[in-house]
C-alpha atoms as a PDB file:
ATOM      1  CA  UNK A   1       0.000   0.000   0.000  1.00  0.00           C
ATOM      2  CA  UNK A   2       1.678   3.670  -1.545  1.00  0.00           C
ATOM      3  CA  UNK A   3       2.363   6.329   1.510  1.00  0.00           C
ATOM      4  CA  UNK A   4       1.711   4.100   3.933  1.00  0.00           C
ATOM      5  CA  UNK A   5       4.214   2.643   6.647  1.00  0.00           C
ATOM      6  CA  UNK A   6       3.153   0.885   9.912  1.00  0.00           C
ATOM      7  CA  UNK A   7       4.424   0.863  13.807  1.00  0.00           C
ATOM      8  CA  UNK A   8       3.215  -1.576  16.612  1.00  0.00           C
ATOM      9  CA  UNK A   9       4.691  -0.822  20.003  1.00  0.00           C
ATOM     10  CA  UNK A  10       2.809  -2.813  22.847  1.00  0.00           C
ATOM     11  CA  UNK A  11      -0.978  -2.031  22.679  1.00  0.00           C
ATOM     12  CA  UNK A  12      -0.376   0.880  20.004  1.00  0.00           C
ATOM     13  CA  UNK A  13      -0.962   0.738  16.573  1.00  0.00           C
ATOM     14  CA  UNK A  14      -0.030   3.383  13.994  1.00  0.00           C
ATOM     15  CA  UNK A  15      -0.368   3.433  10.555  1.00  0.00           C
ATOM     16  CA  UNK A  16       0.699   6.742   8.856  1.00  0.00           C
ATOM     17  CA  UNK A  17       2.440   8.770   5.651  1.00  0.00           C
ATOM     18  CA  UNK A  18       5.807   9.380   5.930  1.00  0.00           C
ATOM     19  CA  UNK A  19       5.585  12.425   4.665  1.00  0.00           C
ATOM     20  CA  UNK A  20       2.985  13.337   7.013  1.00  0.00           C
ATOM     21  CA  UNK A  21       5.037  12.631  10.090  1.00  0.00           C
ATOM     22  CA  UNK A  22       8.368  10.430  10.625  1.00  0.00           C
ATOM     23  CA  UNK A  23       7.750  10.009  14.396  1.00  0.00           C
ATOM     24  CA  UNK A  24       4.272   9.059  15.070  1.00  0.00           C
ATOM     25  CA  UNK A  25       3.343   8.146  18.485  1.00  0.00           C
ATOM     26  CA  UNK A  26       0.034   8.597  20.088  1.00  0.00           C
ATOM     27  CA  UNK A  27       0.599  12.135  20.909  1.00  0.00           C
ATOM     28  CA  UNK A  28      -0.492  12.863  17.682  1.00  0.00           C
ATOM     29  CA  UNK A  29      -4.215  11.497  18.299  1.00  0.00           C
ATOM     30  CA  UNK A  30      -4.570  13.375  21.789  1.00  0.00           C
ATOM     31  CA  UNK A  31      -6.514  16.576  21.382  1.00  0.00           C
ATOM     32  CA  UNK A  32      -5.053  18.203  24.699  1.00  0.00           C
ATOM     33  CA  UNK A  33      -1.581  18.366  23.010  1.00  0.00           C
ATOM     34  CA  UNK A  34      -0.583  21.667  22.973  1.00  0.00           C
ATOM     35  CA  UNK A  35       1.722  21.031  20.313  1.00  0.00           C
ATOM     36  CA  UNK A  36      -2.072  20.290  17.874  1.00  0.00           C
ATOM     37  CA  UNK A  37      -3.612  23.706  18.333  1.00  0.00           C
ATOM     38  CA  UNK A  38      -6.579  21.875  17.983  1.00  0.00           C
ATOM     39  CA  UNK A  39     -10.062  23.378  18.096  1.00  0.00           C
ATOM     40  CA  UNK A  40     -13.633  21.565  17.833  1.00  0.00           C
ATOM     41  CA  UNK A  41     -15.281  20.734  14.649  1.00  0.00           C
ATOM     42  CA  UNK A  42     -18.832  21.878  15.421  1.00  0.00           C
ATOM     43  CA  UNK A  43     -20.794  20.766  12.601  1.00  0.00           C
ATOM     44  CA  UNK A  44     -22.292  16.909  12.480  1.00  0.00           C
ATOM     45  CA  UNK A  45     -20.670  14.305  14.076  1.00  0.00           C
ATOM     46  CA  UNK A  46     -20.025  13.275  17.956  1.00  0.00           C
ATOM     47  CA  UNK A  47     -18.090  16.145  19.086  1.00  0.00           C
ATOM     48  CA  UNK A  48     -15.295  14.019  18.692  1.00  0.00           C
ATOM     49  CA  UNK A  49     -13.224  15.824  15.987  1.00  0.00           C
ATOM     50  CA  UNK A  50     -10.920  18.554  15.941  1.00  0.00           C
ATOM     51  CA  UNK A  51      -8.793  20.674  13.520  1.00  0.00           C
ATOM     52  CA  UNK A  52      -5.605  20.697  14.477  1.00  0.00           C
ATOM     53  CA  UNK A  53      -2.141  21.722  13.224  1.00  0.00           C
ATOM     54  CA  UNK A  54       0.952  19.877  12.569  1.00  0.00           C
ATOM     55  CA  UNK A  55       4.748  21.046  11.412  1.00  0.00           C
ATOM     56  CA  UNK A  56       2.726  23.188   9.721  1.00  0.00           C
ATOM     57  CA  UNK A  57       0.148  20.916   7.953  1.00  0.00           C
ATOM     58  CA  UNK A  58      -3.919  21.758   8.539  1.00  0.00           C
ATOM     59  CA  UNK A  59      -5.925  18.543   9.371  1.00  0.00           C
ATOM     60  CA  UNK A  60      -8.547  17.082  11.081  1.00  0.00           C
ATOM     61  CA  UNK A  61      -8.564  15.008  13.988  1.00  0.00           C
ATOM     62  CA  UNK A  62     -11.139  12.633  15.016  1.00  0.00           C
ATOM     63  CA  UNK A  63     -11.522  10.281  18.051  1.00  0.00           C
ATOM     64  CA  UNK A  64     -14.317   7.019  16.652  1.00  0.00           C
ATOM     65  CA  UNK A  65     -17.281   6.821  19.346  1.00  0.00           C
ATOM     66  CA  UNK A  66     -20.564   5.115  19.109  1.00  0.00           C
ATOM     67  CA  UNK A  67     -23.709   6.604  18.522  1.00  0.00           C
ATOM     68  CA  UNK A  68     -27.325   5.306  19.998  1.00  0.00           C
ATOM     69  CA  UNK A  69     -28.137   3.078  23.359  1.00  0.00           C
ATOM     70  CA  UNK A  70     -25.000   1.485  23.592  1.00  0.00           C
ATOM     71  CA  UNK A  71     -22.638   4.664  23.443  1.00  0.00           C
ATOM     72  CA  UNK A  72     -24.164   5.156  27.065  1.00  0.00           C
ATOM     73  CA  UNK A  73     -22.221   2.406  28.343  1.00  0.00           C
ATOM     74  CA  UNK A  74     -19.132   2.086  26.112  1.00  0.00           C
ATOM     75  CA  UNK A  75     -18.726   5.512  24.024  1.00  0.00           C
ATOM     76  CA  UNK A  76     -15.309   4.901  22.634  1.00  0.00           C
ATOM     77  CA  UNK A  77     -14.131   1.384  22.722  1.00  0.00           C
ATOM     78  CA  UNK A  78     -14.914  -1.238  20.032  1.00  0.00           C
ATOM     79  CA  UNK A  79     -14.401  -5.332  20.052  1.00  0.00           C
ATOM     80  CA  UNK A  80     -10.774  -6.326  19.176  1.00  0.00           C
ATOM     81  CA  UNK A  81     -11.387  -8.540  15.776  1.00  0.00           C
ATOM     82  CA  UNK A  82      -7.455  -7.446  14.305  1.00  0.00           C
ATOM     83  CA  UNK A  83      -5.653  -4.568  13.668  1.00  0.00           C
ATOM     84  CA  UNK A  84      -6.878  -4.392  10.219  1.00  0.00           C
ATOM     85  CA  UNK A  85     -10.696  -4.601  11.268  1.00  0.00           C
ATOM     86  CA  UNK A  86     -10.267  -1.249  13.361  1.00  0.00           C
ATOM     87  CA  UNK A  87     -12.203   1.480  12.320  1.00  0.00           C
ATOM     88  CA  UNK A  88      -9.243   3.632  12.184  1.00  0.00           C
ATOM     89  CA  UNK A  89      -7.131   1.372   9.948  1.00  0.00           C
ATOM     90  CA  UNK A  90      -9.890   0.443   7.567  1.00  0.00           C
ATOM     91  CA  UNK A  91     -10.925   3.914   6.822  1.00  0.00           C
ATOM     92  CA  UNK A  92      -7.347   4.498   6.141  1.00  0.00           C
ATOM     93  CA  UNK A  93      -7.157   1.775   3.897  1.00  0.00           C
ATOM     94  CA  UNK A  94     -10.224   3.142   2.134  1.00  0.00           C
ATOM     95  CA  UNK A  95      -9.491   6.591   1.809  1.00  0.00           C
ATOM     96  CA  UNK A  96      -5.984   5.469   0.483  1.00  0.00           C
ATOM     97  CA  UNK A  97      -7.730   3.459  -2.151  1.00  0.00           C
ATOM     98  CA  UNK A  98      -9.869   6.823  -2.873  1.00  0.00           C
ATOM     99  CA  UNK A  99      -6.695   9.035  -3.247  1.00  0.00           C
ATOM    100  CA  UNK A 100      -4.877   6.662  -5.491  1.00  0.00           C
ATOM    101  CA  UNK A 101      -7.382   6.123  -7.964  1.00  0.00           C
ATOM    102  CA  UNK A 102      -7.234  10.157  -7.715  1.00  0.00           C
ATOM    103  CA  UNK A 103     -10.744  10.773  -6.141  1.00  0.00           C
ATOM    104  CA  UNK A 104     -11.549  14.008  -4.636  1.00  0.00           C
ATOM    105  CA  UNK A 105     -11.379  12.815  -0.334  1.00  0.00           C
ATOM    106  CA  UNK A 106      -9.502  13.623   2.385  1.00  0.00           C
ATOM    107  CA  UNK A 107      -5.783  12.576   2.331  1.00  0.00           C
ATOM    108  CA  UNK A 108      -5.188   9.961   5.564  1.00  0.00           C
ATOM    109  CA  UNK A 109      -2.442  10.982   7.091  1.00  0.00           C
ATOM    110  CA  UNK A 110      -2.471   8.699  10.869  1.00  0.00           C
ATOM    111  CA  UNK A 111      -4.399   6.024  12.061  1.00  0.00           C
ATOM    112  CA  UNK A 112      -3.996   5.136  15.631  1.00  0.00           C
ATOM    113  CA  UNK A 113      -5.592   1.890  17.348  1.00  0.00           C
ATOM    114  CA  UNK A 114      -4.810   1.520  21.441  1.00  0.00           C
ATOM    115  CA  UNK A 115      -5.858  -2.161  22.855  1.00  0.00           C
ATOM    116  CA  UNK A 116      -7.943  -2.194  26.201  1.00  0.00           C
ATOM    117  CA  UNK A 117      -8.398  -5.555  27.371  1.00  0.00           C
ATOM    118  CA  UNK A 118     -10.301  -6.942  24.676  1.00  0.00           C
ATOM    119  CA  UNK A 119     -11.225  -4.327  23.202  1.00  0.00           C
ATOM    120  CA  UNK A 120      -9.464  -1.266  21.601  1.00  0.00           C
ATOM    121  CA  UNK A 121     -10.183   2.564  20.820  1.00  0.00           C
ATOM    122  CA  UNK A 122      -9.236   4.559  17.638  1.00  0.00           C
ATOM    123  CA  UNK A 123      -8.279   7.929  16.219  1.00  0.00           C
ATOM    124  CA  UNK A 124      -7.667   8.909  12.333  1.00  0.00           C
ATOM    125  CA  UNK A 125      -6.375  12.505  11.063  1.00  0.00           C
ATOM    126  CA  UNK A 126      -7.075  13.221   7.664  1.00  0.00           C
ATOM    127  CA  UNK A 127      -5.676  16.350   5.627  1.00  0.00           C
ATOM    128  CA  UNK A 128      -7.728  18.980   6.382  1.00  0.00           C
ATOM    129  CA  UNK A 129      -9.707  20.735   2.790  1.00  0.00           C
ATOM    130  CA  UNK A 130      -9.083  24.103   2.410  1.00  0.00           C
ATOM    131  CA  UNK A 131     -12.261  26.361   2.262  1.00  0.00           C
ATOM    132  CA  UNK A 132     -14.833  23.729   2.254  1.00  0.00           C
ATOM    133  CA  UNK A 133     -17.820  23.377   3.548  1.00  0.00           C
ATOM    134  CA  UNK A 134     -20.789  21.071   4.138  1.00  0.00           C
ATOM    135  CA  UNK A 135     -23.550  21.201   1.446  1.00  0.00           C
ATOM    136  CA  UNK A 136     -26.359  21.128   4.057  1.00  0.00           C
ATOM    137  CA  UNK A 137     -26.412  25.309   4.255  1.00  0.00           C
ATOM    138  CA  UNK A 138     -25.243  25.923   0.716  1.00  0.00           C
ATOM    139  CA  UNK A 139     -27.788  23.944  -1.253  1.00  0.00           C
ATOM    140  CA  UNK A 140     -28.706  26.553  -3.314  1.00  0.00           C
ATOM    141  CA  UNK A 141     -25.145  27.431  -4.193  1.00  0.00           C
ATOM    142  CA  UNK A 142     -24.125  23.202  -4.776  1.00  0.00           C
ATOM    143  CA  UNK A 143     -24.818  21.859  -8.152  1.00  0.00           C
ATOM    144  CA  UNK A 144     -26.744  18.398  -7.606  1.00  0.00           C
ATOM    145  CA  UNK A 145     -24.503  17.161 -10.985  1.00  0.00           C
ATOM    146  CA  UNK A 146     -21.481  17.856  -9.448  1.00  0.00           C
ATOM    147  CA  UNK A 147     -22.340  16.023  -6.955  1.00  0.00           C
ATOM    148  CA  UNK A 148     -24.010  12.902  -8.776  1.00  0.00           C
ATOM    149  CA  UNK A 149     -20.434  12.607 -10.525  1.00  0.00           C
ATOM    150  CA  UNK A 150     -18.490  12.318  -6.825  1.00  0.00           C
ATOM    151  CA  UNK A 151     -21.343   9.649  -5.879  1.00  0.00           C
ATOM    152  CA  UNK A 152     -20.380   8.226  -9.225  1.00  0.00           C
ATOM    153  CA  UNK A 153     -16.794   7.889  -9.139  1.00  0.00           C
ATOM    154  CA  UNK A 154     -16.963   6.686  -5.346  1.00  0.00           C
ATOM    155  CA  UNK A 155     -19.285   4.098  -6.703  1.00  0.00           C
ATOM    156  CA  UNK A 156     -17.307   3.111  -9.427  1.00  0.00           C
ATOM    157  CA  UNK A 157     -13.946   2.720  -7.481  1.00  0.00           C
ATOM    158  CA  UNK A 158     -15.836   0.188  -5.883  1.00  0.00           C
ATOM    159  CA  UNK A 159     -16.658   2.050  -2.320  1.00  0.00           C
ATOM    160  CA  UNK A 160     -19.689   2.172  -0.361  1.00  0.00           C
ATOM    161  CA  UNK A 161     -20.027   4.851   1.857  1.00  0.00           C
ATOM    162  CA  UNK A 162     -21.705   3.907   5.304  1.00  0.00           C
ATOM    163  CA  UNK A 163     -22.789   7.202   6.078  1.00  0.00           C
ATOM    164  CA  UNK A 164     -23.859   9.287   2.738  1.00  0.00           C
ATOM    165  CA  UNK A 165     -25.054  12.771   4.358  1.00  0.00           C
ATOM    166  CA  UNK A 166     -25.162  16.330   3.451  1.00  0.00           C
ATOM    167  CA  UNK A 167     -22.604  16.876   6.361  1.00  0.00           C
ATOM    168  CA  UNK A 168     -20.186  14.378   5.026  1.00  0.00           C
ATOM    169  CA  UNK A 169     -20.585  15.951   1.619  1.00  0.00           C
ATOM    170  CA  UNK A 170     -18.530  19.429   0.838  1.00  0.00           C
ATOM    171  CA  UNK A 171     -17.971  22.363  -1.339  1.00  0.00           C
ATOM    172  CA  UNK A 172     -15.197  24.625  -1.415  1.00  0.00           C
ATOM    173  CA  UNK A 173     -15.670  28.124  -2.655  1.00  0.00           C
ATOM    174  CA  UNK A 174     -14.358  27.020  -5.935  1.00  0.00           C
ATOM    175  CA  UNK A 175     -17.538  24.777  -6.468  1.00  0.00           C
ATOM    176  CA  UNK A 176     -15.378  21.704  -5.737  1.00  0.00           C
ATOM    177  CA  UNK A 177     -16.721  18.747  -4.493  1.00  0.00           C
ATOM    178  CA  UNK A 178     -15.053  16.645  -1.737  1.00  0.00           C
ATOM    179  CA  UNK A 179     -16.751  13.344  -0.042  1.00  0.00           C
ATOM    180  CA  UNK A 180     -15.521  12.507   3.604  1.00  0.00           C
ATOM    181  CA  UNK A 181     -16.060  10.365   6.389  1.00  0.00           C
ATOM    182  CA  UNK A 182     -15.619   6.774   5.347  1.00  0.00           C
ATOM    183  CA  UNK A 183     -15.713   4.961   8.777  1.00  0.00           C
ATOM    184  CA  UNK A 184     -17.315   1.618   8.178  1.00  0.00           C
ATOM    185  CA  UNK A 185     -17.181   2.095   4.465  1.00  0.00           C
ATOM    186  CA  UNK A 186     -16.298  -1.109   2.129  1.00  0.00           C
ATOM    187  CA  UNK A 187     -14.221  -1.643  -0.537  1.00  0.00           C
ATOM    188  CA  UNK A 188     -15.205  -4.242  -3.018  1.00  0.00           C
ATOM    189  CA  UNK A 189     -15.120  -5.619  -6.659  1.00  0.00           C
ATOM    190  CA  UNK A 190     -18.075  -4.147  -7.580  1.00  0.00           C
ATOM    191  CA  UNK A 191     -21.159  -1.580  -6.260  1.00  0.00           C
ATOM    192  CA  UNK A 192     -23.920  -3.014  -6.936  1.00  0.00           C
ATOM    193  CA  UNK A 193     -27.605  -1.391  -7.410  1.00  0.00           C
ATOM    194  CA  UNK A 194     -28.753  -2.235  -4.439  1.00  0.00           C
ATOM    195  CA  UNK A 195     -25.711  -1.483  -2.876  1.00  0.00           C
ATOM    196  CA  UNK A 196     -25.593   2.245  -4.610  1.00  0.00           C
ATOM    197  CA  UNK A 197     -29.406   2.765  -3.730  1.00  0.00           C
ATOM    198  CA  UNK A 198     -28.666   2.925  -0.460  1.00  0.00           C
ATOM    199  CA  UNK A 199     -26.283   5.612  -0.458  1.00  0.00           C
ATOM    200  CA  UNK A 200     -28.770   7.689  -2.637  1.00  0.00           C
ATOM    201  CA  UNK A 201     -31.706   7.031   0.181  1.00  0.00           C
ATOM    202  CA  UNK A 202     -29.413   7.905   2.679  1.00  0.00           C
ATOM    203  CA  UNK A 203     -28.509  10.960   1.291  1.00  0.00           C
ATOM    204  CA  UNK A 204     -32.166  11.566   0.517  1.00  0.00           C
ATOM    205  CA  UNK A 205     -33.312  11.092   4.477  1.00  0.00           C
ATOM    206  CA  UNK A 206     -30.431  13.360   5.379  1.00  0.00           C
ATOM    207  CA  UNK A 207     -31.574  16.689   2.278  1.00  0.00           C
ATOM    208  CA  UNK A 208     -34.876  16.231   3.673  1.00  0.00           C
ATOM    209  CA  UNK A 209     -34.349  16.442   7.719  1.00  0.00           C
ATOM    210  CA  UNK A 210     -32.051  19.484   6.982  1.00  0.00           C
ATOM    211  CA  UNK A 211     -33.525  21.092   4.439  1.00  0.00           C
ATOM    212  CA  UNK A 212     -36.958  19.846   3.967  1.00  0.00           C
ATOM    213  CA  UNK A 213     -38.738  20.759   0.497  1.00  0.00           C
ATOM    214  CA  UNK A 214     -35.721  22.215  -0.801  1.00  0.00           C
ATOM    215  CA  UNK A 215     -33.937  19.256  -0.140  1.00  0.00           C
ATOM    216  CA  UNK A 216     -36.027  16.988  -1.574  1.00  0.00           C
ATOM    217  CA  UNK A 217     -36.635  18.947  -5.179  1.00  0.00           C
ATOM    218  CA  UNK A 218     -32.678  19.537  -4.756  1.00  0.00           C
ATOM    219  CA  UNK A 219     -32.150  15.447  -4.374  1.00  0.00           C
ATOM    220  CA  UNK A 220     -34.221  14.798  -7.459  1.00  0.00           C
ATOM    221  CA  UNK A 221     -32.308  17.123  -9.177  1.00  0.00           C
ATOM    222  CA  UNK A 222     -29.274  14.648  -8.032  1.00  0.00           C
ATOM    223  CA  UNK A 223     -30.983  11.799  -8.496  1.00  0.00           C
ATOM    224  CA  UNK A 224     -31.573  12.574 -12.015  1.00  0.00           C
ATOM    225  CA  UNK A 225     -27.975  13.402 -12.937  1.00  0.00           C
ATOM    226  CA  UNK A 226     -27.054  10.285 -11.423  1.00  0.00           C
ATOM    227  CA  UNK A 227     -29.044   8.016 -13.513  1.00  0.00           C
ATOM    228  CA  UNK A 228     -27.910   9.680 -16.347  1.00  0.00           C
ATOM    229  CA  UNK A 229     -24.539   9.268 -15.546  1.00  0.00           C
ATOM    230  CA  UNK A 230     -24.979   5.830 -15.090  1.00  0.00           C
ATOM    231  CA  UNK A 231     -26.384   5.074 -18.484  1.00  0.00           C
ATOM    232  CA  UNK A 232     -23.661   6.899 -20.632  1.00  0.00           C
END
Protein backbone atom coordinates (compact mmCIF):
# COMPACT_ATOMS: atom_id res chain seq x y z
CA UNK A 1 0.00 0.00 0.00
CA UNK A 2 1.68 3.67 -1.54
CA UNK A 3 2.36 6.33 1.51
CA UNK A 4 1.71 4.10 3.93
CA UNK A 5 4.21 2.64 6.65
CA UNK A 6 3.15 0.89 9.91
CA UNK A 7 4.42 0.86 13.81
CA UNK A 8 3.21 -1.58 16.61
CA UNK A 9 4.69 -0.82 20.00
CA UNK A 10 2.81 -2.81 22.85
CA UNK A 11 -0.98 -2.03 22.68
CA UNK A 12 -0.38 0.88 20.00
CA UNK A 13 -0.96 0.74 16.57
CA UNK A 14 -0.03 3.38 13.99
CA UNK A 15 -0.37 3.43 10.56
CA UNK A 16 0.70 6.74 8.86
CA UNK A 17 2.44 8.77 5.65
CA UNK A 18 5.81 9.38 5.93
CA UNK A 19 5.59 12.42 4.67
CA UNK A 20 2.99 13.34 7.01
CA UNK A 21 5.04 12.63 10.09
CA UNK A 22 8.37 10.43 10.63
CA UNK A 23 7.75 10.01 14.40
CA UNK A 24 4.27 9.06 15.07
CA UNK A 25 3.34 8.15 18.49
CA UNK A 26 0.03 8.60 20.09
CA UNK A 27 0.60 12.13 20.91
CA UNK A 28 -0.49 12.86 17.68
CA UNK A 29 -4.21 11.50 18.30
CA UNK A 30 -4.57 13.38 21.79
CA UNK A 31 -6.51 16.58 21.38
CA UNK A 32 -5.05 18.20 24.70
CA UNK A 33 -1.58 18.37 23.01
CA UNK A 34 -0.58 21.67 22.97
CA UNK A 35 1.72 21.03 20.31
CA UNK A 36 -2.07 20.29 17.87
CA UNK A 37 -3.61 23.71 18.33
CA UNK A 38 -6.58 21.88 17.98
CA UNK A 39 -10.06 23.38 18.10
CA UNK A 40 -13.63 21.57 17.83
CA UNK A 41 -15.28 20.73 14.65
CA UNK A 42 -18.83 21.88 15.42
CA UNK A 43 -20.79 20.77 12.60
CA UNK A 44 -22.29 16.91 12.48
CA UNK A 45 -20.67 14.30 14.08
CA UNK A 46 -20.02 13.28 17.96
CA UNK A 47 -18.09 16.14 19.09
CA UNK A 48 -15.30 14.02 18.69
CA UNK A 49 -13.22 15.82 15.99
CA UNK A 50 -10.92 18.55 15.94
CA UNK A 51 -8.79 20.67 13.52
CA UNK A 52 -5.61 20.70 14.48
CA UNK A 53 -2.14 21.72 13.22
CA UNK A 54 0.95 19.88 12.57
CA UNK A 55 4.75 21.05 11.41
CA UNK A 56 2.73 23.19 9.72
CA UNK A 57 0.15 20.92 7.95
CA UNK A 58 -3.92 21.76 8.54
CA UNK A 59 -5.93 18.54 9.37
CA UNK A 60 -8.55 17.08 11.08
CA UNK A 61 -8.56 15.01 13.99
CA UNK A 62 -11.14 12.63 15.02
CA UNK A 63 -11.52 10.28 18.05
CA UNK A 64 -14.32 7.02 16.65
CA UNK A 65 -17.28 6.82 19.35
CA UNK A 66 -20.56 5.12 19.11
CA UNK A 67 -23.71 6.60 18.52
CA UNK A 68 -27.32 5.31 20.00
CA UNK A 69 -28.14 3.08 23.36
CA UNK A 70 -25.00 1.49 23.59
CA UNK A 71 -22.64 4.66 23.44
CA UNK A 72 -24.16 5.16 27.06
CA UNK A 73 -22.22 2.41 28.34
CA UNK A 74 -19.13 2.09 26.11
CA UNK A 75 -18.73 5.51 24.02
CA UNK A 76 -15.31 4.90 22.63
CA UNK A 77 -14.13 1.38 22.72
CA UNK A 78 -14.91 -1.24 20.03
CA UNK A 79 -14.40 -5.33 20.05
CA UNK A 80 -10.77 -6.33 19.18
CA UNK A 81 -11.39 -8.54 15.78
CA UNK A 82 -7.45 -7.45 14.31
CA UNK A 83 -5.65 -4.57 13.67
CA UNK A 84 -6.88 -4.39 10.22
CA UNK A 85 -10.70 -4.60 11.27
CA UNK A 86 -10.27 -1.25 13.36
CA UNK A 87 -12.20 1.48 12.32
CA UNK A 88 -9.24 3.63 12.18
CA UNK A 89 -7.13 1.37 9.95
CA UNK A 90 -9.89 0.44 7.57
CA UNK A 91 -10.93 3.91 6.82
CA UNK A 92 -7.35 4.50 6.14
CA UNK A 93 -7.16 1.77 3.90
CA UNK A 94 -10.22 3.14 2.13
CA UNK A 95 -9.49 6.59 1.81
CA UNK A 96 -5.98 5.47 0.48
CA UNK A 97 -7.73 3.46 -2.15
CA UNK A 98 -9.87 6.82 -2.87
CA UNK A 99 -6.69 9.04 -3.25
CA UNK A 100 -4.88 6.66 -5.49
CA UNK A 101 -7.38 6.12 -7.96
CA UNK A 102 -7.23 10.16 -7.72
CA UNK A 103 -10.74 10.77 -6.14
CA UNK A 104 -11.55 14.01 -4.64
CA UNK A 105 -11.38 12.82 -0.33
CA UNK A 106 -9.50 13.62 2.39
CA UNK A 107 -5.78 12.58 2.33
CA UNK A 108 -5.19 9.96 5.56
CA UNK A 109 -2.44 10.98 7.09
CA UNK A 110 -2.47 8.70 10.87
CA UNK A 111 -4.40 6.02 12.06
CA UNK A 112 -4.00 5.14 15.63
CA UNK A 113 -5.59 1.89 17.35
CA UNK A 114 -4.81 1.52 21.44
CA UNK A 115 -5.86 -2.16 22.86
CA UNK A 116 -7.94 -2.19 26.20
CA UNK A 117 -8.40 -5.55 27.37
CA UNK A 118 -10.30 -6.94 24.68
CA UNK A 119 -11.23 -4.33 23.20
CA UNK A 120 -9.46 -1.27 21.60
CA UNK A 121 -10.18 2.56 20.82
CA UNK A 122 -9.24 4.56 17.64
CA UNK A 123 -8.28 7.93 16.22
CA UNK A 124 -7.67 8.91 12.33
CA UNK A 125 -6.37 12.50 11.06
CA UNK A 126 -7.07 13.22 7.66
CA UNK A 127 -5.68 16.35 5.63
CA UNK A 128 -7.73 18.98 6.38
CA UNK A 129 -9.71 20.73 2.79
CA UNK A 130 -9.08 24.10 2.41
CA UNK A 131 -12.26 26.36 2.26
CA UNK A 132 -14.83 23.73 2.25
CA UNK A 133 -17.82 23.38 3.55
CA UNK A 134 -20.79 21.07 4.14
CA UNK A 135 -23.55 21.20 1.45
CA UNK A 136 -26.36 21.13 4.06
CA UNK A 137 -26.41 25.31 4.25
CA UNK A 138 -25.24 25.92 0.72
CA UNK A 139 -27.79 23.94 -1.25
CA UNK A 140 -28.71 26.55 -3.31
CA UNK A 141 -25.14 27.43 -4.19
CA UNK A 142 -24.13 23.20 -4.78
CA UNK A 143 -24.82 21.86 -8.15
CA UNK A 144 -26.74 18.40 -7.61
CA UNK A 145 -24.50 17.16 -10.98
CA UNK A 146 -21.48 17.86 -9.45
CA UNK A 147 -22.34 16.02 -6.95
CA UNK A 148 -24.01 12.90 -8.78
CA UNK A 149 -20.43 12.61 -10.53
CA UNK A 150 -18.49 12.32 -6.83
CA UNK A 151 -21.34 9.65 -5.88
CA UNK A 152 -20.38 8.23 -9.23
CA UNK A 153 -16.79 7.89 -9.14
CA UNK A 154 -16.96 6.69 -5.35
CA UNK A 155 -19.28 4.10 -6.70
CA UNK A 156 -17.31 3.11 -9.43
CA UNK A 157 -13.95 2.72 -7.48
CA UNK A 158 -15.84 0.19 -5.88
CA UNK A 159 -16.66 2.05 -2.32
CA UNK A 160 -19.69 2.17 -0.36
CA UNK A 161 -20.03 4.85 1.86
CA UNK A 162 -21.70 3.91 5.30
CA UNK A 163 -22.79 7.20 6.08
CA UNK A 164 -23.86 9.29 2.74
CA UNK A 165 -25.05 12.77 4.36
CA UNK A 166 -25.16 16.33 3.45
CA UNK A 167 -22.60 16.88 6.36
CA UNK A 168 -20.19 14.38 5.03
CA UNK A 169 -20.58 15.95 1.62
CA UNK A 170 -18.53 19.43 0.84
CA UNK A 171 -17.97 22.36 -1.34
CA UNK A 172 -15.20 24.63 -1.42
CA UNK A 173 -15.67 28.12 -2.65
CA UNK A 174 -14.36 27.02 -5.94
CA UNK A 175 -17.54 24.78 -6.47
CA UNK A 176 -15.38 21.70 -5.74
CA UNK A 177 -16.72 18.75 -4.49
CA UNK A 178 -15.05 16.64 -1.74
CA UNK A 179 -16.75 13.34 -0.04
CA UNK A 180 -15.52 12.51 3.60
CA UNK A 181 -16.06 10.36 6.39
CA UNK A 182 -15.62 6.77 5.35
CA UNK A 183 -15.71 4.96 8.78
CA UNK A 184 -17.31 1.62 8.18
CA UNK A 185 -17.18 2.10 4.47
CA UNK A 186 -16.30 -1.11 2.13
CA UNK A 187 -14.22 -1.64 -0.54
CA UNK A 188 -15.21 -4.24 -3.02
CA UNK A 189 -15.12 -5.62 -6.66
CA UNK A 190 -18.08 -4.15 -7.58
CA UNK A 191 -21.16 -1.58 -6.26
CA UNK A 192 -23.92 -3.01 -6.94
CA UNK A 193 -27.60 -1.39 -7.41
CA UNK A 194 -28.75 -2.23 -4.44
CA UNK A 195 -25.71 -1.48 -2.88
CA UNK A 196 -25.59 2.24 -4.61
CA UNK A 197 -29.41 2.76 -3.73
CA UNK A 198 -28.67 2.93 -0.46
CA UNK A 199 -26.28 5.61 -0.46
CA UNK A 200 -28.77 7.69 -2.64
CA UNK A 201 -31.71 7.03 0.18
CA UNK A 202 -29.41 7.91 2.68
CA UNK A 203 -28.51 10.96 1.29
CA UNK A 204 -32.17 11.57 0.52
CA UNK A 205 -33.31 11.09 4.48
CA UNK A 206 -30.43 13.36 5.38
CA UNK A 207 -31.57 16.69 2.28
CA UNK A 208 -34.88 16.23 3.67
CA UNK A 209 -34.35 16.44 7.72
CA UNK A 210 -32.05 19.48 6.98
CA UNK A 211 -33.52 21.09 4.44
CA UNK A 212 -36.96 19.85 3.97
CA UNK A 213 -38.74 20.76 0.50
CA UNK A 214 -35.72 22.22 -0.80
CA UNK A 215 -33.94 19.26 -0.14
CA UNK A 216 -36.03 16.99 -1.57
CA UNK A 217 -36.63 18.95 -5.18
CA UNK A 218 -32.68 19.54 -4.76
CA UNK A 219 -32.15 15.45 -4.37
CA UNK A 220 -34.22 14.80 -7.46
CA UNK A 221 -32.31 17.12 -9.18
CA UNK A 222 -29.27 14.65 -8.03
CA UNK A 223 -30.98 11.80 -8.50
CA UNK A 224 -31.57 12.57 -12.01
CA UNK A 225 -27.98 13.40 -12.94
CA UNK A 226 -27.05 10.28 -11.42
CA UNK A 227 -29.04 8.02 -13.51
CA UNK A 228 -27.91 9.68 -16.35
CA UNK A 229 -24.54 9.27 -15.55
CA UNK A 230 -24.98 5.83 -15.09
CA UNK A 231 -26.38 5.07 -18.48
CA UNK A 232 -23.66 6.90 -20.63
Amino acid sequence: MSNSSVLTVDADGIRYNPNFTTEPNSLLFDPENIHLAAQPVTQGGRNAAWFIEYQGQQAVLRHYRRGGLIAKLIRQYYFWTGAEQTRSWAEYAVLLHLSNAGLAVPAPLAAWWQRVFLGYKAAIIVARIPEAFPIAHQLDQCDPKAVAFAVKQMHDAGVWHADLNVFNVLMDTQKRIYLIDFDRAKIRDVVDAKQRKNNLLRLRRSLIKVQGLDGLQWYEQFALAYQQLIKT
